[in-house]
PDB file of N, CA and C in Angstrom:
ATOM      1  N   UNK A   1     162.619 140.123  95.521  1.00  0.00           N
ATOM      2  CA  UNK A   1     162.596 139.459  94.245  1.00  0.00           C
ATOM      3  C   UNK A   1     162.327 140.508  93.165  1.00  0.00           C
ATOM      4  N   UNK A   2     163.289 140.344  92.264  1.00  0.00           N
ATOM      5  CA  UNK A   2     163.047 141.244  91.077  1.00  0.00           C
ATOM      6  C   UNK A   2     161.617 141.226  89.926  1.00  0.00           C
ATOM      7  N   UNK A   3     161.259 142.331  89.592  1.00  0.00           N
ATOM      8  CA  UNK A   3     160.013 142.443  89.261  1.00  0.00           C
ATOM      9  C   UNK A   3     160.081 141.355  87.892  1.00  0.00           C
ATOM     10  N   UNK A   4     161.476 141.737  87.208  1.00  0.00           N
ATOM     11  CA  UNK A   4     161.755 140.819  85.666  1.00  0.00           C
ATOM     12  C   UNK A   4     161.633 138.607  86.189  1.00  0.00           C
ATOM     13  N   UNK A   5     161.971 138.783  87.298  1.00  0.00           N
ATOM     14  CA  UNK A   5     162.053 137.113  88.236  1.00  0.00           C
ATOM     15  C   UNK A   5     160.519 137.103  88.193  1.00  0.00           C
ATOM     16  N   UNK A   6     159.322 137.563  88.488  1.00  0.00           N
ATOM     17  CA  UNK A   6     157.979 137.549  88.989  1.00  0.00           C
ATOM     18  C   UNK A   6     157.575 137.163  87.235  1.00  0.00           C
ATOM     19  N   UNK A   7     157.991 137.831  86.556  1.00  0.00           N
ATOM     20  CA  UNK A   7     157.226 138.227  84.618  1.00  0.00           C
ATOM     21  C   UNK A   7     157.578 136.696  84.640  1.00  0.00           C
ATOM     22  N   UNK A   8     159.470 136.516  85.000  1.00  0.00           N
ATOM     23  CA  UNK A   8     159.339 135.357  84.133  1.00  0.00           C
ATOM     24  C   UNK A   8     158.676 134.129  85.001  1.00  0.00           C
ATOM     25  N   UNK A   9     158.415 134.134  86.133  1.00  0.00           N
ATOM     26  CA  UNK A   9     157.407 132.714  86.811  1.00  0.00           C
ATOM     27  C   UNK A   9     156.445 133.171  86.023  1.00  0.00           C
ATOM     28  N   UNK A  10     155.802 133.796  86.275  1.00  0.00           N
ATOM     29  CA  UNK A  10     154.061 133.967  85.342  1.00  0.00           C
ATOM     30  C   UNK A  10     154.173 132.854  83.857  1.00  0.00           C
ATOM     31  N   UNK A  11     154.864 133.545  83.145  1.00  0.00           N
ATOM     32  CA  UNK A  11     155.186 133.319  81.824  1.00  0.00           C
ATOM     33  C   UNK A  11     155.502 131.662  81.701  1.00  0.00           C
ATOM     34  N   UNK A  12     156.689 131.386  82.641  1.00  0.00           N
ATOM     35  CA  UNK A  12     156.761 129.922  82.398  1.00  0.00           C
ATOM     36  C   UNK A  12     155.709 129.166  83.243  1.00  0.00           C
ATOM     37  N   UNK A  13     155.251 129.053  84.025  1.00  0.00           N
ATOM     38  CA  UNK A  13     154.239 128.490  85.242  1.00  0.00           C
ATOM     39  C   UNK A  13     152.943 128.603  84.253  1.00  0.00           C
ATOM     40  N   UNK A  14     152.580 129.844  83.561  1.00  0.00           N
ATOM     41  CA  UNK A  14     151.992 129.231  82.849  1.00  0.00           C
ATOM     42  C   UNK A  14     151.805 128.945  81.214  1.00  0.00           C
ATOM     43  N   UNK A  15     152.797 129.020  80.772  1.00  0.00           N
ATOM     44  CA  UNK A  15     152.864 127.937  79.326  1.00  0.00           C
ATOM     45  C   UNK A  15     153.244 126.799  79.815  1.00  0.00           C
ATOM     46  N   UNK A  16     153.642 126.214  81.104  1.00  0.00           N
ATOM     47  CA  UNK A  16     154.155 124.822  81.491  1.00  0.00           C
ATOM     48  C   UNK A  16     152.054 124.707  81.666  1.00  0.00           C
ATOM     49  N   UNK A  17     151.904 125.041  82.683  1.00  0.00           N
ATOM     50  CA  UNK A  17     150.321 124.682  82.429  1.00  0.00           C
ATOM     51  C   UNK A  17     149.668 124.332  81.509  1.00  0.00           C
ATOM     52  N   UNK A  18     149.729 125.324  80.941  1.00  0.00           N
ATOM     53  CA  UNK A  18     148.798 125.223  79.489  1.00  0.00           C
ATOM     54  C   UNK A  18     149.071 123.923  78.828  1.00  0.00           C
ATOM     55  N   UNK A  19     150.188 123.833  78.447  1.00  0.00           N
ATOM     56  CA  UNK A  19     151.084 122.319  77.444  1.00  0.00           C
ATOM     57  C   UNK A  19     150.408 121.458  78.040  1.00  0.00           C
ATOM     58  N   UNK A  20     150.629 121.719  79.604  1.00  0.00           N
ATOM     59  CA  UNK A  20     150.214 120.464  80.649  1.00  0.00           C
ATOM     60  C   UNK A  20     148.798 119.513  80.700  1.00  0.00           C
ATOM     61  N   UNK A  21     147.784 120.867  80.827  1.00  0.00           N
ATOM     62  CA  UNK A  21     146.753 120.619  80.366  1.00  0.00           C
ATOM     63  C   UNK A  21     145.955 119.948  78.893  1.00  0.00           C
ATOM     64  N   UNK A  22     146.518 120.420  77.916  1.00  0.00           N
ATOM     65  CA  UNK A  22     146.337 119.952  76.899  1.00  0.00           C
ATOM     66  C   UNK A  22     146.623 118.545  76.373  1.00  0.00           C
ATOM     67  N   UNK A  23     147.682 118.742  76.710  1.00  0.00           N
ATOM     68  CA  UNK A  23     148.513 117.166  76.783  1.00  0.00           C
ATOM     69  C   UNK A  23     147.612 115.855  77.042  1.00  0.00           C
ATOM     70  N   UNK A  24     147.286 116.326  78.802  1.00  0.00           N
ATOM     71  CA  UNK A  24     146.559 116.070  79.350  1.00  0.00           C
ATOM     72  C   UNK A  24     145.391 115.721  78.832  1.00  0.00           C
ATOM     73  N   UNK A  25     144.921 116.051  78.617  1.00  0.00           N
ATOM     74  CA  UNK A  25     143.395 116.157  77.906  1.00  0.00           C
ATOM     75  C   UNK A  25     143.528 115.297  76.758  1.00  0.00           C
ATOM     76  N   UNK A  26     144.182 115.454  75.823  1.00  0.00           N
ATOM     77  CA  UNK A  26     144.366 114.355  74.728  1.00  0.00           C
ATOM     78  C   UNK A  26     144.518 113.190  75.020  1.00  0.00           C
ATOM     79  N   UNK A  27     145.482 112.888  76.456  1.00  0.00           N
ATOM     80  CA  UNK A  27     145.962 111.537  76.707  1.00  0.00           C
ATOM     81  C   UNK A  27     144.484 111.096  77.232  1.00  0.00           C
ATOM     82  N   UNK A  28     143.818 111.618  78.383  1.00  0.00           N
ATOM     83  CA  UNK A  28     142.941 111.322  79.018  1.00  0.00           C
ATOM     84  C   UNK A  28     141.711 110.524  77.748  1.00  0.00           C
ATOM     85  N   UNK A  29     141.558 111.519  76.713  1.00  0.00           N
ATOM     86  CA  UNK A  29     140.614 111.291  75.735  1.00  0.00           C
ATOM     87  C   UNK A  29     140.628 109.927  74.894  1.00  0.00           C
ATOM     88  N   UNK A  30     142.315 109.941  74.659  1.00  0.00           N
ATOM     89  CA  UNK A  30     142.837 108.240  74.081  1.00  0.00           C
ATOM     90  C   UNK A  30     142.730 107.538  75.027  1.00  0.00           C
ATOM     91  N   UNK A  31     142.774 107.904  76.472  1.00  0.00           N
ATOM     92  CA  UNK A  31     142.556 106.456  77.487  1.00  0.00           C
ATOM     93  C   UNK A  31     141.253 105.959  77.171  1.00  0.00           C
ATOM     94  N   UNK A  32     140.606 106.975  77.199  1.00  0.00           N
ATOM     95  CA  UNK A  32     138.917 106.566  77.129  1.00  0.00           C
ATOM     96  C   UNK A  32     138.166 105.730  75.925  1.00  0.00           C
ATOM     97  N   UNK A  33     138.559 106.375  74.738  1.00  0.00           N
ATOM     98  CA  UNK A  33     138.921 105.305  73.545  1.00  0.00           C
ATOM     99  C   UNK A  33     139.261 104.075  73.605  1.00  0.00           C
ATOM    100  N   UNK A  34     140.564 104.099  74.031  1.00  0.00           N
ATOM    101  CA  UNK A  34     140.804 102.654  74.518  1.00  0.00           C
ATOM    102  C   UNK A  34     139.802 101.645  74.891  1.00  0.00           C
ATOM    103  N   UNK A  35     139.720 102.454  76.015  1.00  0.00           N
ATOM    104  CA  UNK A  35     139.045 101.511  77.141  1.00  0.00           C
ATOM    105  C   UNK A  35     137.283 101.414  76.877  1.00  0.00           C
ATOM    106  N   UNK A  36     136.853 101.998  76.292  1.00  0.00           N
ATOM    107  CA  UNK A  36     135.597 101.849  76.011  1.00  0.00           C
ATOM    108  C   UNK A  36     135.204 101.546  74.876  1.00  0.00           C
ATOM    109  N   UNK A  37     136.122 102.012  73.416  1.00  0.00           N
ATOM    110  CA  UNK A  37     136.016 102.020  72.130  1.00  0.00           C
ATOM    111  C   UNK A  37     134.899 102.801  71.423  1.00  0.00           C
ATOM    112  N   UNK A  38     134.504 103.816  72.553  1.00  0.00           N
ATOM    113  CA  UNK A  38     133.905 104.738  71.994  1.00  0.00           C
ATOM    114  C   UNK A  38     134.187 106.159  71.868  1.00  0.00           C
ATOM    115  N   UNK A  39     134.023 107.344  71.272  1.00  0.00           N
ATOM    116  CA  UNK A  39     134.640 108.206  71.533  1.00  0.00           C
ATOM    117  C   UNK A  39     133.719 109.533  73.264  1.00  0.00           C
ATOM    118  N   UNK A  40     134.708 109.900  73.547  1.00  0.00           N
ATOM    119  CA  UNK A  40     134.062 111.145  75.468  1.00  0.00           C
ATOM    120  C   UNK A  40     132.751 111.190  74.641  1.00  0.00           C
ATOM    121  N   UNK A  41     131.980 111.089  75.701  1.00  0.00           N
ATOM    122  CA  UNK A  41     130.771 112.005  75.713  1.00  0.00           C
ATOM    123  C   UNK A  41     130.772 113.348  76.243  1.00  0.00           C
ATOM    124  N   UNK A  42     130.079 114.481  75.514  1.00  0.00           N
ATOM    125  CA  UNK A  42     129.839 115.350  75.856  1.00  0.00           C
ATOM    126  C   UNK A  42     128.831 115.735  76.988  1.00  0.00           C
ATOM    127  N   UNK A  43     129.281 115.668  78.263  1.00  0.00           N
ATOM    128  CA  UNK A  43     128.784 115.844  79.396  1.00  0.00           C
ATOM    129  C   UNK A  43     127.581 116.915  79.567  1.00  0.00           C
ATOM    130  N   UNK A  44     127.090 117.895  78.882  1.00  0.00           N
ATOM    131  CA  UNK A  44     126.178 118.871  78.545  1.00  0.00           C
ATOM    132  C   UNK A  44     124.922 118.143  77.699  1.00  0.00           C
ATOM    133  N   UNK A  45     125.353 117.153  76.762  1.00  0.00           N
ATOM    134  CA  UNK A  45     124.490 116.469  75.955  1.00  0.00           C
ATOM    135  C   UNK A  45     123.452 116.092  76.934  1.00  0.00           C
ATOM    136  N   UNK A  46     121.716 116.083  76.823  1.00  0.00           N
ATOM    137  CA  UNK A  46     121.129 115.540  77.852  1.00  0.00           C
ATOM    138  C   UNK A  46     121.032 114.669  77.366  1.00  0.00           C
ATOM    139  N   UNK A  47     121.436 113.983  75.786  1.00  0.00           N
ATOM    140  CA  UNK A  47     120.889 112.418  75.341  1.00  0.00           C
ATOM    141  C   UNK A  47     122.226 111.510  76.481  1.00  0.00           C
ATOM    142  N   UNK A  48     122.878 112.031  76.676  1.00  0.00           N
ATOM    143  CA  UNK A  48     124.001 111.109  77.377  1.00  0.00           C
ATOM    144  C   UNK A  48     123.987 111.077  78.368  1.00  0.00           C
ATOM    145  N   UNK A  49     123.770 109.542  79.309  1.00  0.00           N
ATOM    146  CA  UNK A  49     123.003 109.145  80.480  1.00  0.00           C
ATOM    147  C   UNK A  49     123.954 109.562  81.280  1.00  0.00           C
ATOM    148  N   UNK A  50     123.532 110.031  82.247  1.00  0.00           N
ATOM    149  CA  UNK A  50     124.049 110.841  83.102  1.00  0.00           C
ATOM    150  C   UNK A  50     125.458 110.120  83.909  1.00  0.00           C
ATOM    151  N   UNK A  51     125.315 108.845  83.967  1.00  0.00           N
ATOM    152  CA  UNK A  51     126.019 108.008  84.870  1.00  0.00           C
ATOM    153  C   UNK A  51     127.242 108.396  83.822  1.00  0.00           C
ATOM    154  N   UNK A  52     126.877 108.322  82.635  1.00  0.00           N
ATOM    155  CA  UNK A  52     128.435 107.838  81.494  1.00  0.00           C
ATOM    156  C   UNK A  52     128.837 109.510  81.497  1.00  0.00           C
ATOM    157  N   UNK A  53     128.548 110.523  81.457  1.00  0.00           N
ATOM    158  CA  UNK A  53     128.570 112.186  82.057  1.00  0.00           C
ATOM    159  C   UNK A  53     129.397 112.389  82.664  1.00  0.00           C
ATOM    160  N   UNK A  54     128.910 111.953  84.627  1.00  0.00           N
ATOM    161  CA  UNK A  54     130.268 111.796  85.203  1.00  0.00           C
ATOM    162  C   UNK A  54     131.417 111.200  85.520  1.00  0.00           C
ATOM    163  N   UNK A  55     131.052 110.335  85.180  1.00  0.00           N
ATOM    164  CA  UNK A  55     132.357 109.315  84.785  1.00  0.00           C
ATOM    165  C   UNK A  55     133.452 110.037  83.916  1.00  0.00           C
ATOM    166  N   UNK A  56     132.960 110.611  82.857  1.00  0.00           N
ATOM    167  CA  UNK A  56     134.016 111.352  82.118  1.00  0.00           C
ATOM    168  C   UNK A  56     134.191 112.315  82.433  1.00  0.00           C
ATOM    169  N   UNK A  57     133.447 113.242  83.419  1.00  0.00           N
ATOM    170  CA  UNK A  57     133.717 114.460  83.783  1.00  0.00           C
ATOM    171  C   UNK A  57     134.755 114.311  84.623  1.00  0.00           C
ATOM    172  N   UNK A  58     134.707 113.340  85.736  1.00  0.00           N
ATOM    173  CA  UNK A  58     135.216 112.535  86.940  1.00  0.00           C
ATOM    174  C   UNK A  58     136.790 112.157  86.217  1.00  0.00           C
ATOM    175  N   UNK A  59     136.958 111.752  85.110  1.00  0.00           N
ATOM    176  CA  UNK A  59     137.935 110.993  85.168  1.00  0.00           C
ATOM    177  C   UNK A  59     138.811 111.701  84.077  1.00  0.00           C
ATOM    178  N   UNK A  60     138.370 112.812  83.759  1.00  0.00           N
ATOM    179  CA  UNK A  60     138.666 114.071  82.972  1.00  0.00           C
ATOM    180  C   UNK A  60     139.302 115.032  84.063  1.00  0.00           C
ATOM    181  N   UNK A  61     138.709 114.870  84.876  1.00  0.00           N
ATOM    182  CA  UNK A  61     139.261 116.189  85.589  1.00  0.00           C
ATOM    183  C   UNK A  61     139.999 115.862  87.084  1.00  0.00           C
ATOM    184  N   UNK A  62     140.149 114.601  87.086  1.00  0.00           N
ATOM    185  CA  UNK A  62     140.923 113.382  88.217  1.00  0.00           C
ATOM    186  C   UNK A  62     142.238 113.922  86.847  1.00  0.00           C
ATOM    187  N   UNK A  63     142.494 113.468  85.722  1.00  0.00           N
ATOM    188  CA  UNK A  63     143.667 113.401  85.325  1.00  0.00           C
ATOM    189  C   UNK A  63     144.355 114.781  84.757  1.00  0.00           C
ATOM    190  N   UNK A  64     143.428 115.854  84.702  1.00  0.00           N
ATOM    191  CA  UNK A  64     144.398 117.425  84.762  1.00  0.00           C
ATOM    192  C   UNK A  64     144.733 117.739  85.899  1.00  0.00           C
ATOM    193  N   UNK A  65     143.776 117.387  86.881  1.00  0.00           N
ATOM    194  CA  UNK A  65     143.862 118.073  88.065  1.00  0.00           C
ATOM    195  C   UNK A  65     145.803 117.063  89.169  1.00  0.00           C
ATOM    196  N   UNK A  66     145.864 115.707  88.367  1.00  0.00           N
ATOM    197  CA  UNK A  66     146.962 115.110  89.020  1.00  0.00           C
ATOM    198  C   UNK A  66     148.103 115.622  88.161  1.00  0.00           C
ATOM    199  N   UNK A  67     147.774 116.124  86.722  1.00  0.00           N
ATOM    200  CA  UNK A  67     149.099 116.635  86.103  1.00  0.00           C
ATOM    201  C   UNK A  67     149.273 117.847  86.784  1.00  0.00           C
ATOM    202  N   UNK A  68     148.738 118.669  86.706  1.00  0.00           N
ATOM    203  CA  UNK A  68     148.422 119.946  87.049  1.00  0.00           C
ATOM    204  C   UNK A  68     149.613 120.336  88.515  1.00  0.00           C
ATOM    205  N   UNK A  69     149.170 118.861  89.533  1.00  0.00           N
ATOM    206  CA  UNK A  69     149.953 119.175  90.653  1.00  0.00           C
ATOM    207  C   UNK A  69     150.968 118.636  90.391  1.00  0.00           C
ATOM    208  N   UNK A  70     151.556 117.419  89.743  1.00  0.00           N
ATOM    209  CA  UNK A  70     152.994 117.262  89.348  1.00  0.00           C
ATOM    210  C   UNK A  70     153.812 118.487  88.339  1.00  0.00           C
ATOM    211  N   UNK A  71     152.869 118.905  87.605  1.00  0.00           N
ATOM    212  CA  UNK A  71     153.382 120.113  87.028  1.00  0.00           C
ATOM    213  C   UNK A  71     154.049 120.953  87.613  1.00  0.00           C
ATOM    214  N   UNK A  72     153.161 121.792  89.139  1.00  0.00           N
ATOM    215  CA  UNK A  72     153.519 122.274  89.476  1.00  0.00           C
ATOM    216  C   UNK A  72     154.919 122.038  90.653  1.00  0.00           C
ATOM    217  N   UNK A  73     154.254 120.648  91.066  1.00  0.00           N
ATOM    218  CA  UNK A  73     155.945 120.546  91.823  1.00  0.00           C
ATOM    219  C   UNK A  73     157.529 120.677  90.721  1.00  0.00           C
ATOM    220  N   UNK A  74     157.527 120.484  89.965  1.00  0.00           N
ATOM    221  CA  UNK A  74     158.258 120.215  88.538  1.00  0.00           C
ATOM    222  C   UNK A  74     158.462 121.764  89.066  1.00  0.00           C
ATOM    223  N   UNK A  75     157.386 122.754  87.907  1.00  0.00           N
ATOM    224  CA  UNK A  75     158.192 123.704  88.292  1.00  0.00           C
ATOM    225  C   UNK A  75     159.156 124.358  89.164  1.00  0.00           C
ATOM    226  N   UNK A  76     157.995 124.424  90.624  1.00  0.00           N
ATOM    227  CA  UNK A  76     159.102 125.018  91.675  1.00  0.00           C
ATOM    228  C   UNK A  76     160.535 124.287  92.338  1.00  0.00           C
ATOM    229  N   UNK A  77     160.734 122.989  91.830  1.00  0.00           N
ATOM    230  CA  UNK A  77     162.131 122.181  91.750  1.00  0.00           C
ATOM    231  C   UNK A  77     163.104 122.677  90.868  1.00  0.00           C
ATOM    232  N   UNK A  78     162.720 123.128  89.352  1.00  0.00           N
ATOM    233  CA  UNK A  78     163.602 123.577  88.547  1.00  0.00           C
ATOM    234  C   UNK A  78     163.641 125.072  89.273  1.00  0.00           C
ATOM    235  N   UNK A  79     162.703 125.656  89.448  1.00  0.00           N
ATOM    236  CA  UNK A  79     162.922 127.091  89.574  1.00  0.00           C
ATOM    237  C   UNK A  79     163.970 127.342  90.853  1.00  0.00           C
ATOM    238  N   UNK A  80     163.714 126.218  91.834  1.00  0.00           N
ATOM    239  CA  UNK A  80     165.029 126.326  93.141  1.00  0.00           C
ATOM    240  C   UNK A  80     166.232 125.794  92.433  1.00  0.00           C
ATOM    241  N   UNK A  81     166.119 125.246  91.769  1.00  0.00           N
ATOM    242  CA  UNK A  81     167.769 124.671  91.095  1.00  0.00           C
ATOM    243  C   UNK A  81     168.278 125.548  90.559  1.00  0.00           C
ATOM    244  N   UNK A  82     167.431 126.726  89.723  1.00  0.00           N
ATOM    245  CA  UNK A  82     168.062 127.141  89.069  1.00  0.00           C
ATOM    246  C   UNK A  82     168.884 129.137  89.546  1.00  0.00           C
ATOM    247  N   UNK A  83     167.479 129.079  90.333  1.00  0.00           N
ATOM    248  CA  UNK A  83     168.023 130.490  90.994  1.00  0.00           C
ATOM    249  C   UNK A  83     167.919 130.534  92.535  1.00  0.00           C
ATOM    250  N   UNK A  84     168.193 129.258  92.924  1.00  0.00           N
ATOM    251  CA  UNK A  84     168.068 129.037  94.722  1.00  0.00           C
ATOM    252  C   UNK A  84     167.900 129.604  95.455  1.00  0.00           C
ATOM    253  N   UNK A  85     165.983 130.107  95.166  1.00  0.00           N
ATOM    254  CA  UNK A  85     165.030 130.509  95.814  1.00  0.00           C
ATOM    255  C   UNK A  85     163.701 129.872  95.336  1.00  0.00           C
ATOM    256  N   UNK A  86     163.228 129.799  96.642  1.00  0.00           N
ATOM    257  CA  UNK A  86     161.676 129.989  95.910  1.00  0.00           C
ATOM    258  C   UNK A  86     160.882 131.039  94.884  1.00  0.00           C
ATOM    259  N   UNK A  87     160.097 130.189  94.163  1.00  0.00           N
ATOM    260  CA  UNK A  87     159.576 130.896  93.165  1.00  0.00           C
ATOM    261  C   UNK A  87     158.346 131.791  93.543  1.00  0.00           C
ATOM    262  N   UNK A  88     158.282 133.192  93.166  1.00  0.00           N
ATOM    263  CA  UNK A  88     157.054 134.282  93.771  1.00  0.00           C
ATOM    264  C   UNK A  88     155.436 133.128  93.577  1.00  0.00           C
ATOM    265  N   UNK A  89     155.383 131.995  92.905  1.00  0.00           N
ATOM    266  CA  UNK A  89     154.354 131.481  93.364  1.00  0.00           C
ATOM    267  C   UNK A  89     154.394 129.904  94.549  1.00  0.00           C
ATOM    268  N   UNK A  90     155.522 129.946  94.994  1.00  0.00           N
ATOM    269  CA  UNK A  90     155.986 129.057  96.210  1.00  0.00           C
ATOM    270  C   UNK A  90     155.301 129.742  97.318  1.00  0.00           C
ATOM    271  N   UNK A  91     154.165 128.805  98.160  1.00  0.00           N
ATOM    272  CA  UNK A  91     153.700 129.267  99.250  1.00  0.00           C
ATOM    273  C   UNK A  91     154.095 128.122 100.094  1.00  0.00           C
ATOM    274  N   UNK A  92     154.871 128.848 101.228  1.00  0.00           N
ATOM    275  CA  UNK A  92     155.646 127.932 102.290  1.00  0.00           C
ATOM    276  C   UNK A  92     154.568 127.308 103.521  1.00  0.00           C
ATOM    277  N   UNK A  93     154.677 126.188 103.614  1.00  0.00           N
ATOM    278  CA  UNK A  93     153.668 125.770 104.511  1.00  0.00           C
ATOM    279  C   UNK A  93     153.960 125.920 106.364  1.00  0.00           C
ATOM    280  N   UNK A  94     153.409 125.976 107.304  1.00  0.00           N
ATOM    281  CA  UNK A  94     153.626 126.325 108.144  1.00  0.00           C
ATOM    282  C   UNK A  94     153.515 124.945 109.323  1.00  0.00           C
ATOM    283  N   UNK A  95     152.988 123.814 108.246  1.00  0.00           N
ATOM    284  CA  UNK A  95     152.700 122.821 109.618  1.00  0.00           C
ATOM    285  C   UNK A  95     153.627 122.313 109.711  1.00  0.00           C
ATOM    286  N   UNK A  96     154.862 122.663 108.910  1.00  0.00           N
ATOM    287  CA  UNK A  96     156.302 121.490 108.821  1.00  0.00           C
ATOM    288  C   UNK A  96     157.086 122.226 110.432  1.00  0.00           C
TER     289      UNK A  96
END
């Protein structure tokens, strides 16, 4: 694999992340709004009871962590479509 093929996975794998995350994070933040009508607590705050803490930590990091892996399948689908190979961050599994 060419060294210029490796720059460009880095580069897109992660500005697709990054967007991903962020995104992420905003949507997660309006769910919570929603649904509670209050705005996240800051999980560090000790005035904020601990239970309501992880809950948002929990349900903050339940919803980057599920983009995060659709993200990444996304990527390595386009990246085989487009240069039909795996991408230098495709790790092939061995139990198949």
């Amino acid at each position: 694999m060419a060294m210029t093929e490796k720059i460009m996975w880095k580069v897109y794998a992660g500005v697709a992340g990054a967007v991903t995350t962020i995104v992420t994070q905003k949507l997660v933040t309006k769910v919570w709004e929603a649904t509670t009508g209050d705005i996240p607590p800051d999980p560090n705050d000790p005035e904020v009871p601990l239970t309501k803490a992880l809950i948002w930590a929990g349900a903050s990091g339940l919803g980057v962590g599920m983009a995060q892996l659709v993200m990444n399948r996304v990527v390595h689908q386009r990246w085989m479509a487009n240069y039909n190979h795996a991408g230098p961050g495709k790790l092939r599994s061995k139990l198949t």
